[in-house]
C-alpha atoms as a PDB file:
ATOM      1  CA  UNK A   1     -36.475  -6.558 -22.661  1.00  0.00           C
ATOM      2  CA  UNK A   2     -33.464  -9.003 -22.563  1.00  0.00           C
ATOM      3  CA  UNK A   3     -31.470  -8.249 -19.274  1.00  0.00           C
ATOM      4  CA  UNK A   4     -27.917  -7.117 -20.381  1.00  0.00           C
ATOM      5  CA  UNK A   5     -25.029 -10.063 -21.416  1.00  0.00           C
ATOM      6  CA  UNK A   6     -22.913 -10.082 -17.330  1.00  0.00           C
ATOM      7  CA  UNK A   7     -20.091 -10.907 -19.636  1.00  0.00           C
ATOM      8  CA  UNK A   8     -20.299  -7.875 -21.734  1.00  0.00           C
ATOM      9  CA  UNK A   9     -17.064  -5.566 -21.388  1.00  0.00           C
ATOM     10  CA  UNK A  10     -17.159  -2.651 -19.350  1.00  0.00           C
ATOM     11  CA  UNK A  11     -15.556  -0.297 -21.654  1.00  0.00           C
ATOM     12  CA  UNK A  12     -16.472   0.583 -25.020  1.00  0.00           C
ATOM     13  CA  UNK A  13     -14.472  -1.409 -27.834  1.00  0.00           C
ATOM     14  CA  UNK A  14     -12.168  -1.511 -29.093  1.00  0.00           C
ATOM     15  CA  UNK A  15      -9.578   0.671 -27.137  1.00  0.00           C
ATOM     16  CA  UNK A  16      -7.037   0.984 -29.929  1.00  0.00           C
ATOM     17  CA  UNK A  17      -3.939   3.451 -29.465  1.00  0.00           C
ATOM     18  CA  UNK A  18      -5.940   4.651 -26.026  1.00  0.00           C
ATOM     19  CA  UNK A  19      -4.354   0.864 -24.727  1.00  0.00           C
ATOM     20  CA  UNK A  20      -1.024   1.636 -25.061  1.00  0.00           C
ATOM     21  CA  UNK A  21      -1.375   4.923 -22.640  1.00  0.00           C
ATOM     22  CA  UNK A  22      -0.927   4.757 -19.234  1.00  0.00           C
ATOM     23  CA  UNK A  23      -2.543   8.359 -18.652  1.00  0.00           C
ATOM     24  CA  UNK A  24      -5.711   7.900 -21.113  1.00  0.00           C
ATOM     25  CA  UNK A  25      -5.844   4.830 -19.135  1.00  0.00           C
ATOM     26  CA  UNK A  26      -6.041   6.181 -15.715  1.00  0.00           C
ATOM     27  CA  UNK A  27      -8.690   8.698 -16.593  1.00  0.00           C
ATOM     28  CA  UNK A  28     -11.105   5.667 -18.322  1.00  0.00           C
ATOM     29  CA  UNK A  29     -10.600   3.274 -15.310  1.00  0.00           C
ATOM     30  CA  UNK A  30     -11.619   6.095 -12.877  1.00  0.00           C
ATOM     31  CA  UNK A  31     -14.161   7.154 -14.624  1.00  0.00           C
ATOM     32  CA  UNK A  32     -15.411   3.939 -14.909  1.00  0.00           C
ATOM     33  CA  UNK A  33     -15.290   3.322 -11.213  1.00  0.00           C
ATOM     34  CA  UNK A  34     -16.963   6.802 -10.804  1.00  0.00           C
ATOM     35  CA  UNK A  35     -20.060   5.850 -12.753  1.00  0.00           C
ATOM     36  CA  UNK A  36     -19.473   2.461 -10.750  1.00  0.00           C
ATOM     37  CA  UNK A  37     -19.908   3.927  -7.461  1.00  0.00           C
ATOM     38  CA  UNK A  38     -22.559   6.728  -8.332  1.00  0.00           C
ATOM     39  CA  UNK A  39     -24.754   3.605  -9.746  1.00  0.00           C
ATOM     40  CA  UNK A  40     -24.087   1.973  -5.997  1.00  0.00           C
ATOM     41  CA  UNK A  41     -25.569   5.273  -4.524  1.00  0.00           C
ATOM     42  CA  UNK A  42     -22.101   5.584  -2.253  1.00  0.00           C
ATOM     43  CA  UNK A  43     -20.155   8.533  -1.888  1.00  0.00           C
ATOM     44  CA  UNK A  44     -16.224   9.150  -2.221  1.00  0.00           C
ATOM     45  CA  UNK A  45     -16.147   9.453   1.910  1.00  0.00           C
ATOM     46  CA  UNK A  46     -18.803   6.263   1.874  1.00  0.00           C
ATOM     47  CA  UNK A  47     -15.611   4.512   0.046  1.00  0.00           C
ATOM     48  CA  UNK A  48     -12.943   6.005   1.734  1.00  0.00           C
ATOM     49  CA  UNK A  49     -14.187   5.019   5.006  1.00  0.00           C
ATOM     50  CA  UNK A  50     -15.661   1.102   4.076  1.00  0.00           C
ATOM     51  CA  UNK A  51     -11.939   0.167   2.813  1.00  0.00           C
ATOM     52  CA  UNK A  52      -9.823   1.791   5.105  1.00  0.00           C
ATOM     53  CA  UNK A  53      -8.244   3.995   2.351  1.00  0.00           C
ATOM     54  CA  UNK A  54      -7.129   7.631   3.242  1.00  0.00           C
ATOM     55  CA  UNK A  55      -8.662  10.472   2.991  1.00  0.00           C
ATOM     56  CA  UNK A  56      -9.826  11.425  -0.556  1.00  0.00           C
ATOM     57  CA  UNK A  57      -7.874   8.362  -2.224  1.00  0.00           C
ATOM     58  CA  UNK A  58     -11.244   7.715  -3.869  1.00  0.00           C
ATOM     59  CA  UNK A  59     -11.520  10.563  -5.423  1.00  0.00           C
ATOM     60  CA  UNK A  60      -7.701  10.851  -6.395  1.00  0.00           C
ATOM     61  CA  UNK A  61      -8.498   7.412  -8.207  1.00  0.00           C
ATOM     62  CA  UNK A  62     -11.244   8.792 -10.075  1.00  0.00           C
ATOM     63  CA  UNK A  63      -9.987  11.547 -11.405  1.00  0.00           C
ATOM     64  CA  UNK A  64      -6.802   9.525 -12.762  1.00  0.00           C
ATOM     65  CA  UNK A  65      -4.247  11.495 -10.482  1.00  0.00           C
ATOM     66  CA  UNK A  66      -3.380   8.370  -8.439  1.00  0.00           C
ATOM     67  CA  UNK A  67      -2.925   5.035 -10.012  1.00  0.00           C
ATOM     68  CA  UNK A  68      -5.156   2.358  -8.816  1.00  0.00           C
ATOM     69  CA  UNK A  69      -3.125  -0.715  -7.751  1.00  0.00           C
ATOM     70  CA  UNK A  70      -4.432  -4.184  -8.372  1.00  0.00           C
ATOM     71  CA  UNK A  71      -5.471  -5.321  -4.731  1.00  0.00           C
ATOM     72  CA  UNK A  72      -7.418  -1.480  -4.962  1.00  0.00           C
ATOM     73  CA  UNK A  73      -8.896  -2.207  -7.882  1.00  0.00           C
ATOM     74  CA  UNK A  74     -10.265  -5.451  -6.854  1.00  0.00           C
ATOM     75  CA  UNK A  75     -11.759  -3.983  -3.469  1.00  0.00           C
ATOM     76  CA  UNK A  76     -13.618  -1.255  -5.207  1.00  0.00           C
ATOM     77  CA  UNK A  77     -15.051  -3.655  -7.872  1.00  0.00           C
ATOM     78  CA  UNK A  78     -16.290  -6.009  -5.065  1.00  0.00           C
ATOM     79  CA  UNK A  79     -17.665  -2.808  -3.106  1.00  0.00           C
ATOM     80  CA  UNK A  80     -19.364  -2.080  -6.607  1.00  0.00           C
ATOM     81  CA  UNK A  81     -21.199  -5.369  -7.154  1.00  0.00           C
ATOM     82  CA  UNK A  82     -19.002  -6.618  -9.948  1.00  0.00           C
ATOM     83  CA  UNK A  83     -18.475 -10.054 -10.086  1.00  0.00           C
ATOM     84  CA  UNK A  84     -18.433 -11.196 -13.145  1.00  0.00           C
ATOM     85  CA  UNK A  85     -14.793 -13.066 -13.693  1.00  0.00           C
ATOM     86  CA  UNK A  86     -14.137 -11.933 -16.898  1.00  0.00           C
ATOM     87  CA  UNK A  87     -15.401  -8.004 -16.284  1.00  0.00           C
ATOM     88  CA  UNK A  88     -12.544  -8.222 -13.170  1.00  0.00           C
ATOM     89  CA  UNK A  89      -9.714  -9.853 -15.396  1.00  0.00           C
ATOM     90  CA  UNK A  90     -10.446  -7.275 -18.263  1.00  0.00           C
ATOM     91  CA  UNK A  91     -10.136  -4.480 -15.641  1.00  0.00           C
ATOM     92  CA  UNK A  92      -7.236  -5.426 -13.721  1.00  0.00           C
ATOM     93  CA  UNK A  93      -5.295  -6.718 -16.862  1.00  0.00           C
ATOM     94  CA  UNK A  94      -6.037  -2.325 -18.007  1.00  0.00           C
ATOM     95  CA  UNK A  95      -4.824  -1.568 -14.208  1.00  0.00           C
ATOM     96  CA  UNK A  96      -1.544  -3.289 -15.088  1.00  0.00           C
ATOM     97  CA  UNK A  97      -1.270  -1.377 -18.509  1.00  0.00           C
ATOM     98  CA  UNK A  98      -1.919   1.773 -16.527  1.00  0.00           C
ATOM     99  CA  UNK A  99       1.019   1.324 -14.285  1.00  0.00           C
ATOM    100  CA  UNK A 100       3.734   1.413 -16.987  1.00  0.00           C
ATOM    101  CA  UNK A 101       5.689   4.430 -17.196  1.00  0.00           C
ATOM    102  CA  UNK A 102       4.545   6.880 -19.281  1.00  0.00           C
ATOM    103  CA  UNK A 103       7.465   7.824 -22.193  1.00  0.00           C
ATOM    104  CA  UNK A 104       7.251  11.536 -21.901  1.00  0.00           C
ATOM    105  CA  UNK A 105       8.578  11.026 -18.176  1.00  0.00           C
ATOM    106  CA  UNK A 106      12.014  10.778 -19.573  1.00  0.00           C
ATOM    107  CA  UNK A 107      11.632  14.510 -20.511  1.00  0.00           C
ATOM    108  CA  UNK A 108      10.010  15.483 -16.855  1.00  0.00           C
ATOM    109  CA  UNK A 109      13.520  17.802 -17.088  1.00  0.00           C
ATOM    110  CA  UNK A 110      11.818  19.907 -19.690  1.00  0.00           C
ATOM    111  CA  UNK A 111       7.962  19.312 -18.694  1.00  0.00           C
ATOM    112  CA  UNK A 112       6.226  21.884 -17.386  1.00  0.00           C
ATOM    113  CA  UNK A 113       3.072  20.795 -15.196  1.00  0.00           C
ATOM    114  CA  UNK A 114       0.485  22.938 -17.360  1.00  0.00           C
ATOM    115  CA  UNK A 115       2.814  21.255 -20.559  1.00  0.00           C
ATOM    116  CA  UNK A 116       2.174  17.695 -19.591  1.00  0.00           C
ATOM    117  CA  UNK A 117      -1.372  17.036 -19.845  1.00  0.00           C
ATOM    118  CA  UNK A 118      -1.557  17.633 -23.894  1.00  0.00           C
ATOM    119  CA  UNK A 119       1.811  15.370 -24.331  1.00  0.00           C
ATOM    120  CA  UNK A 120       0.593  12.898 -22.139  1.00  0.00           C
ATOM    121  CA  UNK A 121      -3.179  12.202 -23.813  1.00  0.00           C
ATOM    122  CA  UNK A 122      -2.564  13.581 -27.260  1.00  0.00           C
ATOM    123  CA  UNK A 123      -1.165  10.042 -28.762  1.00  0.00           C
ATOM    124  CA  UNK A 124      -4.351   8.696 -27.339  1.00  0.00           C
ATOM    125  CA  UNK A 125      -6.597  10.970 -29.526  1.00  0.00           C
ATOM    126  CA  UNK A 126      -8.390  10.230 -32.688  1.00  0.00           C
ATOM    127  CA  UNK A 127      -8.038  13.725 -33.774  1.00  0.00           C
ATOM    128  CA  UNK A 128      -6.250  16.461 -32.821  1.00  0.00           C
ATOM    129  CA  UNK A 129      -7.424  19.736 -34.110  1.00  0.00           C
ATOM    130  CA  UNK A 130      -5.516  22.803 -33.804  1.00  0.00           C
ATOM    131  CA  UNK A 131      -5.487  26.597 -34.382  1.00  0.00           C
ATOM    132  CA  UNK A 132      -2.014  28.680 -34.231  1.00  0.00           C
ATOM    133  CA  UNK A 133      -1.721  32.308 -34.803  1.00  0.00           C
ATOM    134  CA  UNK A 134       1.682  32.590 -34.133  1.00  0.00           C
ATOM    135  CA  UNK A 135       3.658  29.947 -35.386  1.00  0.00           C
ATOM    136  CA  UNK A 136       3.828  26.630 -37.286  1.00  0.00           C
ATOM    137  CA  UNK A 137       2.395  24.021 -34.337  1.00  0.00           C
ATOM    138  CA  UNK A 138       4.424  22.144 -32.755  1.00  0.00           C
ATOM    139  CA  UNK A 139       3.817  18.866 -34.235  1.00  0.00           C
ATOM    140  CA  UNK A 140       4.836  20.386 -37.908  1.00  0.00           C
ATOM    141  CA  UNK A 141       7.962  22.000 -37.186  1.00  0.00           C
ATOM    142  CA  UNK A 142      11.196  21.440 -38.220  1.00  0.00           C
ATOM    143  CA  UNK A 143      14.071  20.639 -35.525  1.00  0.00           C
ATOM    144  CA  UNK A 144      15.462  24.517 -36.640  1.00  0.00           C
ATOM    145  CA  UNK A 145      12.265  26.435 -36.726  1.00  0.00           C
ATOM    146  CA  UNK A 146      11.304  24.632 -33.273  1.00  0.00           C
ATOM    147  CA  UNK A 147      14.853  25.906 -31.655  1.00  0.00           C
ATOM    148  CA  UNK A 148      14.727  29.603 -32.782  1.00  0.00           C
ATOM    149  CA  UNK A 149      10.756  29.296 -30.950  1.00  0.00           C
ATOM    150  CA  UNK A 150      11.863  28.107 -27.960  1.00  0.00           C
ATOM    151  CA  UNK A 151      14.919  30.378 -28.420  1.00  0.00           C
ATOM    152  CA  UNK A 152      12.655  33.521 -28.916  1.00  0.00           C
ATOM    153  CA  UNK A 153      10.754  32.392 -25.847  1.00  0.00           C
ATOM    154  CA  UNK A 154      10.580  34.195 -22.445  1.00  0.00           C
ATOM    155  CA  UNK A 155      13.173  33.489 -20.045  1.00  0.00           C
ATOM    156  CA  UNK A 156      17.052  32.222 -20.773  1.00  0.00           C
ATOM    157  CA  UNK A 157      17.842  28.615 -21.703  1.00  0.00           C
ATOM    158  CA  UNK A 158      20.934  26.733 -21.530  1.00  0.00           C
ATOM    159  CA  UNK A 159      22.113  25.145 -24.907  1.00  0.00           C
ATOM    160  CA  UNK A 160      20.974  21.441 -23.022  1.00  0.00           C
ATOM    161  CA  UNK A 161      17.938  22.912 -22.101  1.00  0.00           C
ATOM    162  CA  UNK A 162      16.649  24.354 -25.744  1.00  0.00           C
ATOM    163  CA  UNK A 163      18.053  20.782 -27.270  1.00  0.00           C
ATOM    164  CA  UNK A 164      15.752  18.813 -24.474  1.00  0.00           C
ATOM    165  CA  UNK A 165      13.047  20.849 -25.793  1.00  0.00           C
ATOM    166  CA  UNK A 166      13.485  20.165 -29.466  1.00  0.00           C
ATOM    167  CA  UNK A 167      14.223  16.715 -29.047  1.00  0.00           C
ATOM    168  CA  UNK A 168      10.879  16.094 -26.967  1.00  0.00           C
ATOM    169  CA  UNK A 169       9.008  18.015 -29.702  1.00  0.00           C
ATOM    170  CA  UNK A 170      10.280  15.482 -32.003  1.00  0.00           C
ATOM    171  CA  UNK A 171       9.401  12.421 -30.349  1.00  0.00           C
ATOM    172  CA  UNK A 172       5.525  13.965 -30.044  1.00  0.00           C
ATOM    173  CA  UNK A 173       5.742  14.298 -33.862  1.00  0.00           C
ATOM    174  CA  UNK A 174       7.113  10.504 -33.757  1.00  0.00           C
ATOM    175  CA  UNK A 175       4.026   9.339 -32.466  1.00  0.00           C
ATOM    176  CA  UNK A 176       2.416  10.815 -35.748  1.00  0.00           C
ATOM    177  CA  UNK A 177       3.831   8.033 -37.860  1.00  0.00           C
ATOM    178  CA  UNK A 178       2.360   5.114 -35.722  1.00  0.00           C
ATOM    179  CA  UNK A 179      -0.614   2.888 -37.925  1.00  0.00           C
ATOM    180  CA  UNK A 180      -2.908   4.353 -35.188  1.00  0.00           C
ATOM    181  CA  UNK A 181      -1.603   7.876 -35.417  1.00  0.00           C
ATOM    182  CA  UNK A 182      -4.027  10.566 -35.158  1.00  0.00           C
ATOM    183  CA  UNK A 183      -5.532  12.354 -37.704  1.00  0.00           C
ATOM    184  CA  UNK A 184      -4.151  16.332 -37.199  1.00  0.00           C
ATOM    185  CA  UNK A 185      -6.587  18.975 -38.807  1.00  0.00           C
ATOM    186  CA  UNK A 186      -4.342  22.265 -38.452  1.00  0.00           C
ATOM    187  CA  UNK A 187      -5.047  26.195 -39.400  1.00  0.00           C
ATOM    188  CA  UNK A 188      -2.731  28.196 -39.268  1.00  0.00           C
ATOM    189  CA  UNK A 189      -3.165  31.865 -39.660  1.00  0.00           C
ATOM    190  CA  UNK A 190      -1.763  33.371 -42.632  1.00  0.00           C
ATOM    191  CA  UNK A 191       0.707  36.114 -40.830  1.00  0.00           C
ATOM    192  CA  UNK A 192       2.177  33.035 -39.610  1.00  0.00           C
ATOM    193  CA  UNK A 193       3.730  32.055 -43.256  1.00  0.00           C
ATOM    194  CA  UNK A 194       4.867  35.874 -43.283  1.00  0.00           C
ATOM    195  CA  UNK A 195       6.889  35.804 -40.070  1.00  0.00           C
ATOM    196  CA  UNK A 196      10.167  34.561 -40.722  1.00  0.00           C
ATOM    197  CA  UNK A 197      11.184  32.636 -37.902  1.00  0.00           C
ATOM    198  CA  UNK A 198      14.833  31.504 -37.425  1.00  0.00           C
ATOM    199  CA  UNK A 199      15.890  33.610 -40.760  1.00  0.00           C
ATOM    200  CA  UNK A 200      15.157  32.702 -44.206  1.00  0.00           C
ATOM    201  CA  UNK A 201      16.872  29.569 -44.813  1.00  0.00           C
ATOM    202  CA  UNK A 202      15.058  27.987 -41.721  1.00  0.00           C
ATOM    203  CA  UNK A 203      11.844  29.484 -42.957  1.00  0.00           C
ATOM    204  CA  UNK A 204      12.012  27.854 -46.421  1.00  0.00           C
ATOM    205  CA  UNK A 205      12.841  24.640 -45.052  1.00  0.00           C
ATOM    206  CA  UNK A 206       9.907  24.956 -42.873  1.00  0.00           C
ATOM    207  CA  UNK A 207       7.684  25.745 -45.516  1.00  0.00           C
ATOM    208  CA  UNK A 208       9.122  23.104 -47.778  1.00  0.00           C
ATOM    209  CA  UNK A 209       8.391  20.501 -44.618  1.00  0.00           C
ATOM    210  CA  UNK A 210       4.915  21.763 -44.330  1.00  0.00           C
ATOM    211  CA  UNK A 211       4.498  20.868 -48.059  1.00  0.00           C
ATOM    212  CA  UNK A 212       5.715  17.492 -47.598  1.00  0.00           C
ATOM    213  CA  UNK A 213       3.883  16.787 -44.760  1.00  0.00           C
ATOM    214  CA  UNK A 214       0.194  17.872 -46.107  1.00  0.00           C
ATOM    215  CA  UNK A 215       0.587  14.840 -48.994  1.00  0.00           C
ATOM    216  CA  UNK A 216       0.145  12.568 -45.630  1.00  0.00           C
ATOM    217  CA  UNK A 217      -3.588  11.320 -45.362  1.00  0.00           C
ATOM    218  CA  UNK A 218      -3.525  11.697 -41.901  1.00  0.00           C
ATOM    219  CA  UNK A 219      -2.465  15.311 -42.110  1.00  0.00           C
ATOM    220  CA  UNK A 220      -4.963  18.316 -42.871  1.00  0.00           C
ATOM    221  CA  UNK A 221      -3.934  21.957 -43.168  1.00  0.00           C
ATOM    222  CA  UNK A 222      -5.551  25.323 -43.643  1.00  0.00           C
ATOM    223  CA  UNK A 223      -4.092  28.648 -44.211  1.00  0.00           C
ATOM    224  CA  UNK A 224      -6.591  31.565 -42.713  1.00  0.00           C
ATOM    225  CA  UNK A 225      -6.163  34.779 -43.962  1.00  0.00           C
ATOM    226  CA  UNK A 226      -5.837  37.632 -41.893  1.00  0.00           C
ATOM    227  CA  UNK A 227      -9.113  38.707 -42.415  1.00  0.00           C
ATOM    228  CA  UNK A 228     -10.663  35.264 -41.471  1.00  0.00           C
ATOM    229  CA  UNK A 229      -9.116  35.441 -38.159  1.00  0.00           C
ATOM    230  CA  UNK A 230      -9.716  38.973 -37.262  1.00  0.00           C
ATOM    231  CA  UNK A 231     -13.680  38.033 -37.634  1.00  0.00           C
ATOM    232  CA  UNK A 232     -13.619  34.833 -35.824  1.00  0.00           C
ATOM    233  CA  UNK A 233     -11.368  36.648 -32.750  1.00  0.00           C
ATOM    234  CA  UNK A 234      -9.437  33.396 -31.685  1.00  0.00           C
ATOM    235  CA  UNK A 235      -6.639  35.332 -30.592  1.00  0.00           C
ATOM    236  CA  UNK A 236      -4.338  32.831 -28.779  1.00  0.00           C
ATOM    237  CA  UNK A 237      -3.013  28.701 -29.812  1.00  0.00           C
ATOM    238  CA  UNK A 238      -5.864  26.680 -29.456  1.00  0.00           C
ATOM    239  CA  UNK A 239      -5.625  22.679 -29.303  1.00  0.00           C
ATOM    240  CA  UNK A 240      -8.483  20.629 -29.140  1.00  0.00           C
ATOM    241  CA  UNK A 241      -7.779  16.292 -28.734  1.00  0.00           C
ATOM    242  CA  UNK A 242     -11.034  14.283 -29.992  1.00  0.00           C
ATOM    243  CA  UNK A 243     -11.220  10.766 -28.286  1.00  0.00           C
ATOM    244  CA  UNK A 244     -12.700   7.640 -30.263  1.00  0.00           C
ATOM    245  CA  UNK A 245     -14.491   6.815 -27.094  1.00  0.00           C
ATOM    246  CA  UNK A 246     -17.340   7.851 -24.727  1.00  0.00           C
ATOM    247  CA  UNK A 247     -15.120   6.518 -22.152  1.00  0.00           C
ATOM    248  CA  UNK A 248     -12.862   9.210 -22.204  1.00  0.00           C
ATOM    249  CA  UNK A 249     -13.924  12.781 -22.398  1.00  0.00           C
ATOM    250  CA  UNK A 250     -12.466  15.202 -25.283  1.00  0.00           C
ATOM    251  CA  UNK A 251      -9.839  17.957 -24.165  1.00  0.00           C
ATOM    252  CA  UNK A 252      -8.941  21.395 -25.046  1.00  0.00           C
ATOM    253  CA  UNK A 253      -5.258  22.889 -24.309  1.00  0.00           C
ATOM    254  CA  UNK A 254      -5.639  26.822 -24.514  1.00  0.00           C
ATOM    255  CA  UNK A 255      -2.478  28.393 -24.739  1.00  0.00           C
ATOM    256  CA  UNK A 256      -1.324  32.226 -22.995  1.00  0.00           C
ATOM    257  CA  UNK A 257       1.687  33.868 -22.451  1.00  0.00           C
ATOM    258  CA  UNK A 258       3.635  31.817 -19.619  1.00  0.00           C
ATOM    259  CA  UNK A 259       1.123  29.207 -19.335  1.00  0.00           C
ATOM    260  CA  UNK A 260      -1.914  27.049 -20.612  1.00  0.00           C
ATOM    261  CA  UNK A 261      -5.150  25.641 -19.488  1.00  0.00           C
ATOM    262  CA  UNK A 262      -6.232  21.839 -20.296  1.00  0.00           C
ATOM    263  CA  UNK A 263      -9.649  20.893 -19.428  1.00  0.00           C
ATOM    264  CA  UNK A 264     -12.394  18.282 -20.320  1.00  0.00           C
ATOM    265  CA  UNK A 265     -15.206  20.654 -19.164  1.00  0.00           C
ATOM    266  CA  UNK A 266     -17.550  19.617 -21.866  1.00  0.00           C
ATOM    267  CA  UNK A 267     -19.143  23.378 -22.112  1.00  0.00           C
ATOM    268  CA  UNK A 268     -15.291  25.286 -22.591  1.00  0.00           C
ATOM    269  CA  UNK A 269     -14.906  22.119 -24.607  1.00  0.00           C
ATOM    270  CA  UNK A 270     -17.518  22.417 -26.689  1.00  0.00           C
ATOM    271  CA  UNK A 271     -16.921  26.532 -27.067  1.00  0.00           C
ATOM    272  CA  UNK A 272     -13.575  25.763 -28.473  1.00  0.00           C
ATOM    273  CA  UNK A 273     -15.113  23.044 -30.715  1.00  0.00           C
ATOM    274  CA  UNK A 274     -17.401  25.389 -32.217  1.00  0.00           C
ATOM    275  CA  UNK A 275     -15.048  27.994 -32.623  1.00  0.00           C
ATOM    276  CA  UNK A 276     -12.284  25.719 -34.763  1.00  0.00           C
ATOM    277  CA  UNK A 277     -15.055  24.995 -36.534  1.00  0.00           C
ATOM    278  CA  UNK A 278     -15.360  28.519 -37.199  1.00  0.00           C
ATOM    279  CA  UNK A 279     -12.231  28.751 -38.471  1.00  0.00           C
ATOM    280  CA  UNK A 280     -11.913  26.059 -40.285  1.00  0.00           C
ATOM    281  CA  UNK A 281     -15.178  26.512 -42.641  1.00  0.00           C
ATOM    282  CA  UNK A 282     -13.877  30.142 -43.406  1.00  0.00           C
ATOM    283  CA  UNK A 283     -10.032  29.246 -43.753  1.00  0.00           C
ATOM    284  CA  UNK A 284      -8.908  28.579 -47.294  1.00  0.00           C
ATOM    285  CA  UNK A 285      -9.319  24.994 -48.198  1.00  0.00           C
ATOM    286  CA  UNK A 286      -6.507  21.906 -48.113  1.00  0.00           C
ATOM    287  CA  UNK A 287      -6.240  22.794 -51.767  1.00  0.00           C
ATOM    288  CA  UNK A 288      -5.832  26.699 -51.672  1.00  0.00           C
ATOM    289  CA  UNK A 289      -3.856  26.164 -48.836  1.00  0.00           C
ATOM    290  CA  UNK A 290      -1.477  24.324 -50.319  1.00  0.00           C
ATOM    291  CA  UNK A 291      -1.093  26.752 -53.382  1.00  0.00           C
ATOM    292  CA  UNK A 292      -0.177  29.450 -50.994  1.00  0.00           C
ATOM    293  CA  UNK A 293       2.492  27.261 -49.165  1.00  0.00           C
ATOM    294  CA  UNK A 294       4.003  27.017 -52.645  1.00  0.00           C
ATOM    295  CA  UNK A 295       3.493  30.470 -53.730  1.00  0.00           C
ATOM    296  CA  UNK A 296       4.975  31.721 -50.444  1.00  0.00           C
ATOM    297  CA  UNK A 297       7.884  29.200 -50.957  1.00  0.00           C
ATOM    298  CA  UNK A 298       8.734  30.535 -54.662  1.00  0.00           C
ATOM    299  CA  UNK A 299       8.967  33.774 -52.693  1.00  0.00           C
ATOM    300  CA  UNK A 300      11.240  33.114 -50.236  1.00  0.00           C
END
């Protein structure tokens, strides 16, 4: 068996949109210098300790909550056994793409921390899937309908506050008309299209965007009738991001009440998976779906 090319990339190829995010880029470096190190047989103290970094800084790396600088980067890679020139220039040239601010940290006013994760890795994502049964998601709203949600929301905003909110919402939607955009598969439970949000004339213009936006290739959406998602139980906004590459590990955002959970656990990730998929093979098709939209509309 041929020994493997030295000058063969590190990363799986090509990168696409994940290259122009600093956070998808943190995670994929440290978990590349995870597998890295495990394949050295050291330990995160065993690294710590052998380059004088602080306590846990190896592991903070890794797990893509501390941004590895380029004089780290090339310690850890020599620790590591890589010396390969053009291995080292590919990774510190992704270290120096990592390090540039990250555009949702304009709106850190408006972020919440449980919030941030999906913003900051869902651009990165071949796919987004989602499930809503409460309202339109996010990324298909119109500036109206998204104000009277946030407006209908616990707690009391200030005017700057809801129009921060709306205006962030927008720019995620923004990203959706990039060449490298995501595909967005959507269901959206039927009692949704009954609930008029905002009042009627904010209602019809949402369901006249939601028509609009389904003639998109890029754009998939399902209508589940209330019987659909009574059987399947999802019970609460459900968002799952699929990564192109093995390099980076798929996520799921679970929404509750006040808060959220985002995790790449692969077995909650993979329990969510299955579930959409639930949902989606018993929710009415693209086609159906979009017959109701206009049915609904007509009665509006």
């Amino acid at each position: 068996m041929a020994a493997p090319d030295p000058t063969e990339s590190l990363f799986l190829r090509p990168l696409g949109a994940v290259e122009k995010n600093p956070t998808a880029l943190k995670l994929i470096l440290g978990g590349k210098l995870r597998e890295l190190r495990v394949a050295a047989g050291l330990d995160p103290a065993d690294v710590d300790g052998q380059l004088g970094f602080s306590r846990s800084k190896t592991s903070r790396i890794e797990l893509g909550r501390h941004g590895c600088k380029r004089a780290d980067a090339l310690a850890l890679l020599s620790l590591y056994g890589v010396d390969s020139e053009e291995r080292v220039e590919e990774f510190l040239r992704l270290v120096e793409q990592s390090r540039r601010s990250d555009w949702w940290r304009s709106f850190s006013d408006v972020l919440s921390d449980f919030f941030t994760p999906l913003v900051a890795l869902e651009s990165a994502a071949e796919r987004i899937r989602a499930y809503e049964p409460f309202y339109v998601p996010g990324l298909l709203q119109t500036p109206a309908y998204t104000r009277a949600v946030i407006q209908a929301g616990p707690g009391h905003l200030l005017p700057h506050e809801v129009m921060r909110r709306v205006e962030l919402r927008q720019e995620r939607q923004r990203h959706l008309d990039q060449a490298d955009a995501p595909h967005l598969w959507a269901v959206i439970d039927e009692s949704v299209l009954l609930r008029t949000v905002g009042g009627a004339e904010v209602m019809r213009a949402q369901l006249e965007h939601l028509i609009t936006l389904v003639e998109r290739p890029r754009i998939t959406l399902q209508i589940a009738p209330l019987d659909v998602s009574a059987a399947v139980g999802v019970g609460t906004g459900v968002t799952y991001l699929r990564f192109a590459l093995g390099d980076l590990r798929d996520a799921v955002y679970i929404e509750h009440l006040t808060d959220s959970t985002f995790t790449q656990k692969p077995q909650i990730v993979e329990q969510y998976r299955n579930m959409l998929d639930r949902v989606g093979a018993c929710a009415l098709t693209p086609a159906r779906s979009l017959e109701v939209l206009r049915g609904r509309l007509s009665q509006s």
